[in-house]
Protein backbone atom coordinates (compact mmCIF):
# COMPACT_ATOMS: atom_id res chain seq x y z
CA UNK A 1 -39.83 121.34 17.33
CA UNK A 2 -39.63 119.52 13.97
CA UNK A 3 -36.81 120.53 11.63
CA UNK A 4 -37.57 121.56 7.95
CA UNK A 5 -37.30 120.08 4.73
CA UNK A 6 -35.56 123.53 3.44
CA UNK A 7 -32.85 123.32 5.76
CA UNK A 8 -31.59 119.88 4.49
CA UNK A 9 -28.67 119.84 2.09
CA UNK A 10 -28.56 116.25 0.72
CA UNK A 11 -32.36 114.39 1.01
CA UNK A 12 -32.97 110.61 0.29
CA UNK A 13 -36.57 110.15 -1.06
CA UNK A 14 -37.93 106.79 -0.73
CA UNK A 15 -41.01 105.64 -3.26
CA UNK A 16 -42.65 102.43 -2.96
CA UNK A 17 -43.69 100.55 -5.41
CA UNK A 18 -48.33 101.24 -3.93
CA UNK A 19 -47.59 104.81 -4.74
CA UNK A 20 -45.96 104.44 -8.14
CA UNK A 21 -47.78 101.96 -9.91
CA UNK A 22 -51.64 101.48 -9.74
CA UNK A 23 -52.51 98.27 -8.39
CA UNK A 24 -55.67 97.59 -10.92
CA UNK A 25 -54.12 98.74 -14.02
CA UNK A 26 -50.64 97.97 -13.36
CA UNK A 27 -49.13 101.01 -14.98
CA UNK A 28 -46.84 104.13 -13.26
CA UNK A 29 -49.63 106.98 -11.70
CA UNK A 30 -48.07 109.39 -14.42
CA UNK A 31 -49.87 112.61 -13.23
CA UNK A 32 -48.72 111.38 -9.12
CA UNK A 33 -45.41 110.96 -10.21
CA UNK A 34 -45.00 113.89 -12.62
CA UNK A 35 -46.26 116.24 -9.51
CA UNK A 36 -43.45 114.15 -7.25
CA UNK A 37 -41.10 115.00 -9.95
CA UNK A 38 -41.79 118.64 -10.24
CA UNK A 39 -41.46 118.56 -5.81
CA UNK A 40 -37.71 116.72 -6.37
CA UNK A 41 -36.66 119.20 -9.63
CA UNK A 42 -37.85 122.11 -6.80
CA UNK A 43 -35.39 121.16 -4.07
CA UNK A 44 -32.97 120.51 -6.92
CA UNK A 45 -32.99 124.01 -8.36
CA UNK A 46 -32.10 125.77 -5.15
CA UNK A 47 -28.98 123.69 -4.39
CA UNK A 48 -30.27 120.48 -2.60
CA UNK A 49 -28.76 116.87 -3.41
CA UNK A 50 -32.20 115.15 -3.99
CA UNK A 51 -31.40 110.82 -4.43
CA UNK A 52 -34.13 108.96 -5.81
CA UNK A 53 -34.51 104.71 -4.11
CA UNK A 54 -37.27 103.76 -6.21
CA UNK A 55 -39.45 100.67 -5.95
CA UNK A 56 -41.68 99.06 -8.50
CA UNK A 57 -39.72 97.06 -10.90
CA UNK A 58 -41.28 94.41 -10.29
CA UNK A 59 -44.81 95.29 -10.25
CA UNK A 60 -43.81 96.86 -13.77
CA UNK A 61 -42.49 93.87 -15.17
CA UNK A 62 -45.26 92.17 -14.44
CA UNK A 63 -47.65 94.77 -16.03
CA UNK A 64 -45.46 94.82 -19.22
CA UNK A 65 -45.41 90.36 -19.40
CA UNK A 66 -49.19 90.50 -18.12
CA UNK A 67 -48.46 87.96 -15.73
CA UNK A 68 -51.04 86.74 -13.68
CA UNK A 69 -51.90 87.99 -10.00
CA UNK A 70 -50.42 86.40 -6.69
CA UNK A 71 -47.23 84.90 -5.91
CA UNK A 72 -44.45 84.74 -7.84
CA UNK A 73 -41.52 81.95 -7.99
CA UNK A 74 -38.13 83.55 -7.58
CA UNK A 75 -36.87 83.16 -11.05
CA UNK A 76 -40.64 84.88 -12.47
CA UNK A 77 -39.90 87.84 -10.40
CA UNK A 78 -36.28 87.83 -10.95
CA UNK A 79 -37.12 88.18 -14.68
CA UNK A 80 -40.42 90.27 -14.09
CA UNK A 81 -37.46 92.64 -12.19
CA UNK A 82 -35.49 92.20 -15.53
CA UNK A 83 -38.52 93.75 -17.89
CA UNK A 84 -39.46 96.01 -14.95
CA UNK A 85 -36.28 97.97 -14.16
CA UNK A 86 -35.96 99.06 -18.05
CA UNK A 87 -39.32 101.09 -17.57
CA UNK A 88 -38.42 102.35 -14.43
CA UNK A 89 -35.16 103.54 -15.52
CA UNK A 90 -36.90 104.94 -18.46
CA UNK A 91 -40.14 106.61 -16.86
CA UNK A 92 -37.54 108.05 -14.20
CA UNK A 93 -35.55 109.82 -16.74
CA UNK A 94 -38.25 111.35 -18.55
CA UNK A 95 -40.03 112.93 -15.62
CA UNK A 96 -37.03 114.53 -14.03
CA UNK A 97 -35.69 115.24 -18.00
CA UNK A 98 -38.88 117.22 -18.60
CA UNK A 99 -37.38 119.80 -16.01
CA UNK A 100 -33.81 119.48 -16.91
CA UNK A 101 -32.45 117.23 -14.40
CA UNK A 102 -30.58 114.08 -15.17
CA UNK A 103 -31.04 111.24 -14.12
CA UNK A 104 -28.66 107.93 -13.24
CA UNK A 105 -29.40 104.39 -12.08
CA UNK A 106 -28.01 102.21 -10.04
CA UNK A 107 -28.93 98.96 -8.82
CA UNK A 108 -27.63 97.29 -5.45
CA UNK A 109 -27.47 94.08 -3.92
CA UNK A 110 -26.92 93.86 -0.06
CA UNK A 111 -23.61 92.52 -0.13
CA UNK A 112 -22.86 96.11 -1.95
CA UNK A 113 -23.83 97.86 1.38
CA UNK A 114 -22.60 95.67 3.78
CA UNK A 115 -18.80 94.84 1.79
CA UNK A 116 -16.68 97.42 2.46
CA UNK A 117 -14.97 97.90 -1.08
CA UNK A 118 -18.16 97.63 -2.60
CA UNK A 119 -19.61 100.03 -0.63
CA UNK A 120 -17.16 102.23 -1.64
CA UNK A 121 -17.38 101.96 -5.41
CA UNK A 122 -21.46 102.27 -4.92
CA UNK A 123 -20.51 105.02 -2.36
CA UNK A 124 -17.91 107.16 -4.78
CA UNK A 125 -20.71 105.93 -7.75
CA UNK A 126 -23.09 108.20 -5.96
CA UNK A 127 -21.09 111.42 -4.69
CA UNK A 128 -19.93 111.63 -8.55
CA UNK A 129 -23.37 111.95 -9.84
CA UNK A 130 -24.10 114.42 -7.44
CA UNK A 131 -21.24 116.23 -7.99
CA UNK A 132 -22.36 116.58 -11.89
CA UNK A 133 -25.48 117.54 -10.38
CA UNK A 134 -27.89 113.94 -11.72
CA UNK A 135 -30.10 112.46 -9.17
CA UNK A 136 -29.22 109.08 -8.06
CA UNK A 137 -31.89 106.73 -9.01
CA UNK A 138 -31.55 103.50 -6.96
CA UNK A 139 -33.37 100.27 -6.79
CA UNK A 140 -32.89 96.91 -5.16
CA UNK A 141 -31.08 94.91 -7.85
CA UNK A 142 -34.28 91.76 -8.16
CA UNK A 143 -32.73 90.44 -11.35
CA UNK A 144 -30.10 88.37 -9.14
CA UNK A 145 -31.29 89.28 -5.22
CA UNK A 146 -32.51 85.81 -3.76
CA UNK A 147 -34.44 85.37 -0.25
CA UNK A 148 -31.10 84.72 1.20
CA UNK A 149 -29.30 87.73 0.40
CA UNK A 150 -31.50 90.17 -0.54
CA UNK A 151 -33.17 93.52 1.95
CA UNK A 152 -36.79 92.25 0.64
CA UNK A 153 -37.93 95.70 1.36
CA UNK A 154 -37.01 99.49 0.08
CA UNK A 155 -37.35 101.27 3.44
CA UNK A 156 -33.87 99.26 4.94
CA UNK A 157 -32.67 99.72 1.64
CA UNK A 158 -32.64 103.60 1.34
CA UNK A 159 -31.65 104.15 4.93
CA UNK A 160 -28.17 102.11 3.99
CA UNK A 161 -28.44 104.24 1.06
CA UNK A 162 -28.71 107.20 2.95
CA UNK A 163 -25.90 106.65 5.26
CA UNK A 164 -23.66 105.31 3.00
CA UNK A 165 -24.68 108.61 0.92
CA UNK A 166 -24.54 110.91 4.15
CA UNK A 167 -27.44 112.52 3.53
CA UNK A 168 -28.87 114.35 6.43
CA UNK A 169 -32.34 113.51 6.02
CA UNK A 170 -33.96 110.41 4.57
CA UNK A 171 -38.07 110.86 3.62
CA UNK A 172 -39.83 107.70 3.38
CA UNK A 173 -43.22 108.29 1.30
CA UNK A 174 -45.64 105.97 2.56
CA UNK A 175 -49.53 104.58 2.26
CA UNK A 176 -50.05 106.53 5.52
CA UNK A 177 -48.82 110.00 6.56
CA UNK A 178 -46.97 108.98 9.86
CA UNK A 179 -46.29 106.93 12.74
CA UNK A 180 -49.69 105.97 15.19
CA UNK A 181 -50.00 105.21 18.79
CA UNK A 182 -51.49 101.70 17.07
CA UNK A 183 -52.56 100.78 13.64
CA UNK A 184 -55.54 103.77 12.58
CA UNK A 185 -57.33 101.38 10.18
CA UNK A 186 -57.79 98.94 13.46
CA UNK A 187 -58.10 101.74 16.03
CA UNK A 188 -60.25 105.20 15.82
CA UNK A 189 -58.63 106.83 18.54
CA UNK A 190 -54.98 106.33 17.70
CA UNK A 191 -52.97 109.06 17.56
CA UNK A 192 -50.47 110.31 15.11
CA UNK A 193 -47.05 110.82 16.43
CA UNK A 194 -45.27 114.18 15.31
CA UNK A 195 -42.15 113.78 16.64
CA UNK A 196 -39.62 110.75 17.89
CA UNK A 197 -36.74 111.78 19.28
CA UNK A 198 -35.23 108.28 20.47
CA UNK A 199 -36.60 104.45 19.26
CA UNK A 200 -38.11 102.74 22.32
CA UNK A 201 -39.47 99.70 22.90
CA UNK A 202 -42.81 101.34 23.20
CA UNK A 203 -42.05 102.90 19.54
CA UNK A 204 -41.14 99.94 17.90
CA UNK A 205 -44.58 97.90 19.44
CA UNK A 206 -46.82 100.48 17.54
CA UNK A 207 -45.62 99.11 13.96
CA UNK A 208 -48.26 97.48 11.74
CA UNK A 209 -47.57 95.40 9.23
CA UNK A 210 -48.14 95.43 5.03
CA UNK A 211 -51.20 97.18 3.41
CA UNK A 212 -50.93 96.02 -0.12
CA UNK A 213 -50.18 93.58 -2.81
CA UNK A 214 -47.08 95.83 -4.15
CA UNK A 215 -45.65 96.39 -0.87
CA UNK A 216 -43.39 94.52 0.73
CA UNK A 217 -42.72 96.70 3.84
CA UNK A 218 -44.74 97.83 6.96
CA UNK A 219 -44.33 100.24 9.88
CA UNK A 220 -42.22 97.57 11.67
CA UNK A 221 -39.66 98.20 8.30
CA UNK A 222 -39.74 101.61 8.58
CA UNK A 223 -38.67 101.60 12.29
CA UNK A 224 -35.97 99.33 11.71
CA UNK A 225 -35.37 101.82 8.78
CA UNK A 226 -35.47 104.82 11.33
CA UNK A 227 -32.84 103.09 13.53
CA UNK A 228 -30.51 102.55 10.64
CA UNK A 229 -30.61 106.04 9.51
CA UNK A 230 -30.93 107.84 12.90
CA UNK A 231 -27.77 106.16 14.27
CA UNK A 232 -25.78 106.85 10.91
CA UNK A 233 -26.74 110.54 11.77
CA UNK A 234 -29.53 110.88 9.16
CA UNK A 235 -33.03 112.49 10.05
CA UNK A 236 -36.00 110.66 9.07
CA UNK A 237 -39.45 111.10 8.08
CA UNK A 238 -42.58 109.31 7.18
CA UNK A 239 -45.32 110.95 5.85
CA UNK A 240 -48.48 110.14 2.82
CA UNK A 241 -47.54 109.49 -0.77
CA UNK A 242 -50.90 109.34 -1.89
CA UNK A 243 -51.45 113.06 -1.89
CA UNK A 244 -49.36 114.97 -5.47
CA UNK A 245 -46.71 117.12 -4.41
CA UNK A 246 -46.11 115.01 -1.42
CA UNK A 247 -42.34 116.87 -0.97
CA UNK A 248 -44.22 120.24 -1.27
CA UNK A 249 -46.96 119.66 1.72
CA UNK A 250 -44.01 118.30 3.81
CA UNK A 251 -42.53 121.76 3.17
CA UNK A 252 -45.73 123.56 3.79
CA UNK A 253 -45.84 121.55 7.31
CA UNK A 254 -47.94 119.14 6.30
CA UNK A 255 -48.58 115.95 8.92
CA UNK A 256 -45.35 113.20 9.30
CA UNK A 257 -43.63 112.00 11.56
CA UNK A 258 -39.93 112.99 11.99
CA UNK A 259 -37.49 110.78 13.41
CA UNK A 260 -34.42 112.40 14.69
CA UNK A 261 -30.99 111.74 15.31
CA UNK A 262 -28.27 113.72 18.15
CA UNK A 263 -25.37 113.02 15.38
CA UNK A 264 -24.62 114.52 11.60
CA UNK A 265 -23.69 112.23 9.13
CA UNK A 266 -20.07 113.19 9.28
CA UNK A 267 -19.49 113.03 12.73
CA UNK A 268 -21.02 109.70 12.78
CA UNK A 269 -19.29 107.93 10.25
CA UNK A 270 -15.71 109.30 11.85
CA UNK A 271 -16.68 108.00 15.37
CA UNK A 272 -17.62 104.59 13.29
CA UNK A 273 -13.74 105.07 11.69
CA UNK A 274 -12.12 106.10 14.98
CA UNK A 275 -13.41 103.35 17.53
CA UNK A 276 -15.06 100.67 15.23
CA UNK A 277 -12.40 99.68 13.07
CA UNK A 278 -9.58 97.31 13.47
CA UNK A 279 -6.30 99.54 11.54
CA UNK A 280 -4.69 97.17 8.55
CA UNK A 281 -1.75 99.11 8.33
CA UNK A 282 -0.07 103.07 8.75
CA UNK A 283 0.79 105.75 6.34
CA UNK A 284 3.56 107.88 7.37
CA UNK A 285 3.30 111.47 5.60
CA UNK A 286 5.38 114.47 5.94
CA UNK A 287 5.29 117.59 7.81
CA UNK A 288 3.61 119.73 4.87
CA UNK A 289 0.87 116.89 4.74
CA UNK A 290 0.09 117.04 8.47
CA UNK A 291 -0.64 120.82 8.25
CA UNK A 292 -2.61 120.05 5.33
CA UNK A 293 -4.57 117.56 7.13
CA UNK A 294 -5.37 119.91 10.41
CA UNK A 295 -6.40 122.41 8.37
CA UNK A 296 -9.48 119.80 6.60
CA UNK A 297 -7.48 119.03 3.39
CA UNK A 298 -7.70 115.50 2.28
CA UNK A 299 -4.12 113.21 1.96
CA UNK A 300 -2.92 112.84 -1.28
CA UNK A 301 -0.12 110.33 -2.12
CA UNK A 302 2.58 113.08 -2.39
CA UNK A 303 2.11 113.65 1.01
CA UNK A 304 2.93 109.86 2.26
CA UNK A 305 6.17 108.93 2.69
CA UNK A 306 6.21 105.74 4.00
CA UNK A 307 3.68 102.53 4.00
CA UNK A 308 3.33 99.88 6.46
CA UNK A 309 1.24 97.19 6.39
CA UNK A 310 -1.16 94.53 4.16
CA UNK A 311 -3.96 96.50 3.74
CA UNK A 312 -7.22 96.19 0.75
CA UNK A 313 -8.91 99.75 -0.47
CA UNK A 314 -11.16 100.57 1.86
CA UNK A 315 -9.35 99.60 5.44
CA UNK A 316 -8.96 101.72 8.02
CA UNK A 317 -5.35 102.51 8.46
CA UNK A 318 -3.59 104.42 10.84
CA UNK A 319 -2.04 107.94 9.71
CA UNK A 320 1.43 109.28 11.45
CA UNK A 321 3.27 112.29 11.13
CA UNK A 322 7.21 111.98 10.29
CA UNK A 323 8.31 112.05 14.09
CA UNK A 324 5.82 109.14 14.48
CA UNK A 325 3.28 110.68 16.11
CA UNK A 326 -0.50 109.20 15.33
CA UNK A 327 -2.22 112.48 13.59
CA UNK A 328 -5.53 110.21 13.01
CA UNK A 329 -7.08 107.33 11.11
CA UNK A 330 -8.82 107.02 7.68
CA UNK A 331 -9.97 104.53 5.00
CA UNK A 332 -7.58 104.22 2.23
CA UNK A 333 -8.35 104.63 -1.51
CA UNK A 334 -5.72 102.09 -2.58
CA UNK A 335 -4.65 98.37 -1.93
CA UNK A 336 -1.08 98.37 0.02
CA UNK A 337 1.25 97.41 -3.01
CA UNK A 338 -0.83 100.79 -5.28
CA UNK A 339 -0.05 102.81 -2.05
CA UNK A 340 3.64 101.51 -2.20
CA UNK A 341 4.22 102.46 -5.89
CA UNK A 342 2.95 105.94 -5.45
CA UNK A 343 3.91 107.05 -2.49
CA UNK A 344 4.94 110.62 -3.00
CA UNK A 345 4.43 110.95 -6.38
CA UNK A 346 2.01 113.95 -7.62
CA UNK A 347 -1.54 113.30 -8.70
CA UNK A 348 -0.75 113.16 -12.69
CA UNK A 349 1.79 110.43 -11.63
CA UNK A 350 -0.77 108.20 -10.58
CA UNK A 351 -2.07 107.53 -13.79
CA UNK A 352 1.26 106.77 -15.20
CA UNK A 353 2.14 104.28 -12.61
CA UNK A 354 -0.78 102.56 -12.29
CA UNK A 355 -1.93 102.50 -15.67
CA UNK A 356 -5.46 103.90 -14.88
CA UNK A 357 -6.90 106.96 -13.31
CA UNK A 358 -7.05 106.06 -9.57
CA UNK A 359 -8.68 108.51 -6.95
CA UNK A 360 -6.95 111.76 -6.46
CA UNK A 361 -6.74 111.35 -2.79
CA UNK A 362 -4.93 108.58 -0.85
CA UNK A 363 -7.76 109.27 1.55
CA UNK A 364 -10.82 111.58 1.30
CA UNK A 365 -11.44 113.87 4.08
CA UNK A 366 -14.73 112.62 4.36
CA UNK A 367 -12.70 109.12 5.36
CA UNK A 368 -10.64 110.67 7.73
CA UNK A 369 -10.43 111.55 11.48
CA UNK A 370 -7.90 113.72 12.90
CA UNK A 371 -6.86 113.46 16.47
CA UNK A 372 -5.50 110.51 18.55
CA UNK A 373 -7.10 106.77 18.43
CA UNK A 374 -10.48 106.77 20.04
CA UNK A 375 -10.72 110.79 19.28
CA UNK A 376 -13.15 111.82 16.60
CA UNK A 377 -12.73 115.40 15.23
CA UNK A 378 -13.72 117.71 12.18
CA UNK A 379 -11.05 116.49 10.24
């Protein structure tokens, strides 16, 4: 049985750049996207964390220079990307404004998913705006992404998005409404495939490849996409973009293809902290912290009470209670030496000491796994 889109808390939507801007006259489908937006300000207004990884910057800049068709040199679509992601940003905010949602972008580079501390900031960048309930807006930074280091395609993009978000389902809207035994444009009796519950080698051989001048992905991107999300513990689906209220027929159990995953987001990021990571250093923390800890609190500096270690924000260190036993593992907030100077101090210390508002927590529950090494847990 598939799952449904109502009983998702926190959704990525992906929209390529052949669904948002027309390929003849080079402008954003206003009426397409207006219907999209109206889907996204739905699933808003009944609680849902709706993030927004948004192609087409490009394929707007060049509308906006009038640049010529075919290939461009890196530098043209570097600054094409330049031109491109102000009308994005703008047309973004207006549709989602227009039912009272705000909206807030952010542009990544690979290296900001695949650094730890800068995965962080982009990570703590994105829980914020949820928490003041705007919807994430995200693109692939083109004004300085080269061949070398870039993704080259959304659908990778927004499943690292959607993991490093840990959103439990990731919906990539798409020239065609799901996954095929083989290519339909090539074969009339392939068959669409409503459910994949594990990524075989016979899965992966059924991708196809491009369909249009804006797009840069393919099925085969959007199976690697599926294996990046499912094994973060994010759902996925494909299904049509080309139809208006494409969120709203998904709902209504319209045809896609889901792609689903054993884990949660949670528990799969904590078994990536337990067993994964190499520990930098310990915290020591009293007795009232441990309690705290056990009972799903996050640790806060005035809990620590000793610090071991040469450890960078964002490490995994290991976490002991005072009679040294290990109570679990987490990634830190703060750089050794920042850990050092306010070790049991009270959050409006921090502030004081440091000179700048820090993060509240020494390390977020959502960085944190209690139990022994190995062990993952609720935490």
């Amino acid at each position: 049985m598939a799952p449904r889109l109502e009983n998702f808390r926190r959704i990525v939507v992906k929209v390529g750049s052949s669904l948002l801007v027309d390929s003849e006259a080079g402008e954003v489908r206003a009426s397409w996207l207006a219907a999209l937006a109206a889907d996204i300000a739905r699933l808003h207004g009944r609680g849902c964390e709706v993030l927004v990884v948004s192609s087409g910057s490009i394929a707007l800049g060049r509308s906006r220079l009038r640049l010529p068709r075919g290939p461009l040199k890196l530098e043209e679509s570097q600054a094409a990307a330049a031109v491109g992601q102000i009308a994005l940003a703008r047309i973004w905010s207006e549709v989602l404004g227009a039912h009272g949602v705000s909206a807030g972008q952010i542009l990544v580079t690979l290296q900001d998913t695949e650094e730890r501390r800068r995965y962080l900031n982009a990570r703590s960048t994105i829980a914020k705006l949820l928490e003041w309930r705007a919807v994430p807006v995200i693109n692939e930074n083109d004004t300085v992404a080269t061949a070398e280091i870039r993704y080259g395609d959304n659908d990778r993009l927004a499943a690292r998005v959607a993991t490093m978000a840990s959103a439990d389902l990731l919906v990539l809207l798409s020239d065609i409404d799901g996954l095929y035994t083989a290519p339909p444009a090539q074969d009339p009796n392939a068959r669409l495939i409503p459910v994949v519950e594990s990524i075989t080698a016979d899965i992966e051989g059924m991708a196809g490849s491009a369909a249009s001048e804006f797009s840069r992905g393919g099925m085969k991107t959007k199976i690697e996409a599926a294996k990046i999300a499912t094994t973060g513990g994010t759902h996925m689906l494909i299904a049509s973009g080309k139809i208006e209220h494409p969120l709203a027929a998904i709902a209504n159990g319209g045809r896609c293809t889901w792609f689903l995953t054993p884990a949660n987001p949670v528990t799969s990021r904590k078994r990536w902290i337990a067993g994964s990571l190499e520990p930098k250093g310990t915290l020591t923390i009293d007795a009232g912290a441990v309690s705290a800890l056990r009972a799903g609190k996050s640790l806060l500096p005035a809990g620590v009470i000793r610090v071991d270690g040469q450890f960078a924000r964002g490490d995994a260190v290991v976490v002991r209670g005072p009679d040294t036993d290990e109570i679990g593992r987490g990634l830190v907030a703060y750089d050794a030496d920042d850990a050092e100077r306010i070790k049991g101090r009270s959050s409006p210390d921090v502030a004081v000491i440091l000179g700048m508002s820090g993060r509240a927590e020494m390390i977020h529950r959502d960085d944190l796994v209690i139990g022994p090494a190995g062990v993952t847990s609720a935490g």
